[in-house]
C-alpha atoms as a PDB file:
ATOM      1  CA  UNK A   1       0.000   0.000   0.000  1.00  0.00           C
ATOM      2  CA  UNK A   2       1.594   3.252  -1.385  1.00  0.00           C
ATOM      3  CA  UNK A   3       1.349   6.315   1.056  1.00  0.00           C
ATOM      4  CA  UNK A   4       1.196   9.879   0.021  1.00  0.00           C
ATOM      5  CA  UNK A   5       1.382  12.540   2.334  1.00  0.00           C
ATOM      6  CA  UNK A   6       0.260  16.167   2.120  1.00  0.00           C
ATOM      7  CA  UNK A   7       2.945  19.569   2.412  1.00  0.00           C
ATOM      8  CA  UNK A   8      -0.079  20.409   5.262  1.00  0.00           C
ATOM      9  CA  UNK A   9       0.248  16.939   6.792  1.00  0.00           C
ATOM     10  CA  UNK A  10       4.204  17.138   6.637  1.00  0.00           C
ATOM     11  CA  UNK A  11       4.246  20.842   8.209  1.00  0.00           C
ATOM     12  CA  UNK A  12       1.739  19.461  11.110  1.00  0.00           C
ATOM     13  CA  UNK A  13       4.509  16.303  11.471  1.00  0.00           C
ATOM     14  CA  UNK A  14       7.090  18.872  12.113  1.00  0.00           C
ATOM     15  CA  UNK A  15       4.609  20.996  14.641  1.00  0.00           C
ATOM     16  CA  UNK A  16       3.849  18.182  16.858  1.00  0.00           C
ATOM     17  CA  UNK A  17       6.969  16.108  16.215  1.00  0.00           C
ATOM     18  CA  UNK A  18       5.360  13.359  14.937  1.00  0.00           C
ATOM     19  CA  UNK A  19       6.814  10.419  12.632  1.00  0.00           C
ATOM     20  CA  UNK A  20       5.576   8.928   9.358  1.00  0.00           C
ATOM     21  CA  UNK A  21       5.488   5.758  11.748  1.00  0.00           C
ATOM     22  CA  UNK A  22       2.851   7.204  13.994  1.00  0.00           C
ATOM     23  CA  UNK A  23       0.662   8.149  11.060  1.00  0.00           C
ATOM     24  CA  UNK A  24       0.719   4.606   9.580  1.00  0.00           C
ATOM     25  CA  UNK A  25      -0.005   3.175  13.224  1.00  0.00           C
ATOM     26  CA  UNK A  26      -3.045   5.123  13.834  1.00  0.00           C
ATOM     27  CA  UNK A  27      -4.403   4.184  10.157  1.00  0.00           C
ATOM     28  CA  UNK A  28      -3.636   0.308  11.058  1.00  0.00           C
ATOM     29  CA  UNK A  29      -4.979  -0.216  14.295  1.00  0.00           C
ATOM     30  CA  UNK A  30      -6.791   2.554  15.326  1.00  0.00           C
ATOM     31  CA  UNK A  31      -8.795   2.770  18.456  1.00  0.00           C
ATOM     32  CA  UNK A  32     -11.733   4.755  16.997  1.00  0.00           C
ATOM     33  CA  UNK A  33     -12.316   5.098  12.907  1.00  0.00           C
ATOM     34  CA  UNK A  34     -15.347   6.855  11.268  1.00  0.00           C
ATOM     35  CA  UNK A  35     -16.258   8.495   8.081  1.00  0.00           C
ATOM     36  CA  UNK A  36     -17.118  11.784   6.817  1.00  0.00           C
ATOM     37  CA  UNK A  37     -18.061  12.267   3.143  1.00  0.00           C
ATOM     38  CA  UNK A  38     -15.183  10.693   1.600  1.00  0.00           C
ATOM     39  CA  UNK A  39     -12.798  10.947   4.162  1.00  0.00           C
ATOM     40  CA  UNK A  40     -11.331   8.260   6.523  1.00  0.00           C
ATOM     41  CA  UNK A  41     -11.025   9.414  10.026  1.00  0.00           C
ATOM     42  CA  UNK A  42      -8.780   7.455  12.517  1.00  0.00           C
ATOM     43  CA  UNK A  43      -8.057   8.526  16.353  1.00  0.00           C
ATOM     44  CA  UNK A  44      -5.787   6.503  18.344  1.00  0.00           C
ATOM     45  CA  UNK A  45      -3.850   7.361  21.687  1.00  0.00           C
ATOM     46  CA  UNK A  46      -0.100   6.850  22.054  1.00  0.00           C
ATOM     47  CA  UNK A  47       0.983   5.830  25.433  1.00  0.00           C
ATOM     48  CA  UNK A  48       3.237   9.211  26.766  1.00  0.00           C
ATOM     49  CA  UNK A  49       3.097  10.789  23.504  1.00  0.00           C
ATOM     50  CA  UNK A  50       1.251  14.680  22.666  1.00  0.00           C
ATOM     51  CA  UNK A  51       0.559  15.151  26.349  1.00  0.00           C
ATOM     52  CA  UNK A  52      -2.041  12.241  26.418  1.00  0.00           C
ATOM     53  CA  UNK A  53      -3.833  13.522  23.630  1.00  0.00           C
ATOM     54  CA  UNK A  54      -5.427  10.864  21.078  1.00  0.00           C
ATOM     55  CA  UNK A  55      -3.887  11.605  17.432  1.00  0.00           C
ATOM     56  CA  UNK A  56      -6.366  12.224  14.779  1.00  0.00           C
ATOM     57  CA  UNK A  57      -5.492  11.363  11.091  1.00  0.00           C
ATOM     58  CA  UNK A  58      -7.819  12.197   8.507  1.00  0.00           C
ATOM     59  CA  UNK A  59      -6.993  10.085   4.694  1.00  0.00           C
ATOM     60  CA  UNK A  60      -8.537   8.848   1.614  1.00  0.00           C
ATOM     61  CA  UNK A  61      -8.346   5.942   0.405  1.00  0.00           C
ATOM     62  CA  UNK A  62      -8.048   5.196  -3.906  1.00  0.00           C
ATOM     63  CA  UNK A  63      -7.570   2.205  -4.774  1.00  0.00           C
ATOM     64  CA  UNK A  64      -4.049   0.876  -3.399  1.00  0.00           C
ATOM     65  CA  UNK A  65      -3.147   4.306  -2.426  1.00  0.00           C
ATOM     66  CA  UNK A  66      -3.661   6.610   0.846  1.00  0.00           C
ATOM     67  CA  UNK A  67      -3.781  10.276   1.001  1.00  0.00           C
ATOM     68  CA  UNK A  68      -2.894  11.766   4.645  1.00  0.00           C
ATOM     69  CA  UNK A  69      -4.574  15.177   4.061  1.00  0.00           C
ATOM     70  CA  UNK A  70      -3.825  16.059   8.318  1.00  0.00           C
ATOM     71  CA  UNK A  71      -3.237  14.903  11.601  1.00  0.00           C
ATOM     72  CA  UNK A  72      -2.865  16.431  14.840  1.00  0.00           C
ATOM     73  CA  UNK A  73      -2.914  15.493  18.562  1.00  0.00           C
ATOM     74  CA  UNK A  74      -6.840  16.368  19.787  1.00  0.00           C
ATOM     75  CA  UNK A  75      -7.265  19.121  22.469  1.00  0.00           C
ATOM     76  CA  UNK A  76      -9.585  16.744  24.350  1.00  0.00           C
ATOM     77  CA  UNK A  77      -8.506  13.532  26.200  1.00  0.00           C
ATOM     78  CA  UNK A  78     -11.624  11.538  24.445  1.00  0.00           C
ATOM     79  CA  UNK A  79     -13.286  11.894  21.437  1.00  0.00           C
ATOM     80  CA  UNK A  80     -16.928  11.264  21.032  1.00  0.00           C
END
C-alpha cells in the first residue's frame, strides 16, 4: 500500500513532532475510525506521547493508495 502525504500533513509532522510511523499506526490499528463524506477518520492514543492527547489522522483511500490530508494530537482527552 503506497502512502502519500500532504505539504499540510508534513508541516503538522514537524509541529507536533510526529513520525511517518505514527501516522501509519493510527491508520492500522486505530482505536476509533469513522467516516465523513469521503474521508477516513482514525483517532488513536499513544501511550506518553502529545501530552495524552489521542492523534487524529484524517486520509482517503483510492484504490491501493492513501492520502494523509492532516493529523494532529486532539485538544480533548476523548473523542466522542
Amino acid at each position: 500500500m503506497k502512502i502519500k502525504l500532504s505539504r499540510h500533513l508534513r508541516n503538522n509532522m514537524r509541529l507536533y513532532k510526529m513520525s511517518e510511523k505514527d501516522i501509519v499506526d493510527a491508520i492500522q490499528t486505530p482505536d476509533l475510525s469513522d467516516i465523513e463524506e469521503h474521508k477516513i477518520i482514525a483517532v488513536k492514543k499513544f501511550a506518553g506521547r502529545f501530552s495524552g492527547h489521542p492523534l487524529k489522522v484524517v486520509y482517503e483511500k483510492t484504490g491501493k493508495e492513501l492520502f494523509v490530508i492532516t493529523a494532529y494530537p486532539l485538544k480533548k482527552k476523548s473523542w466522542r
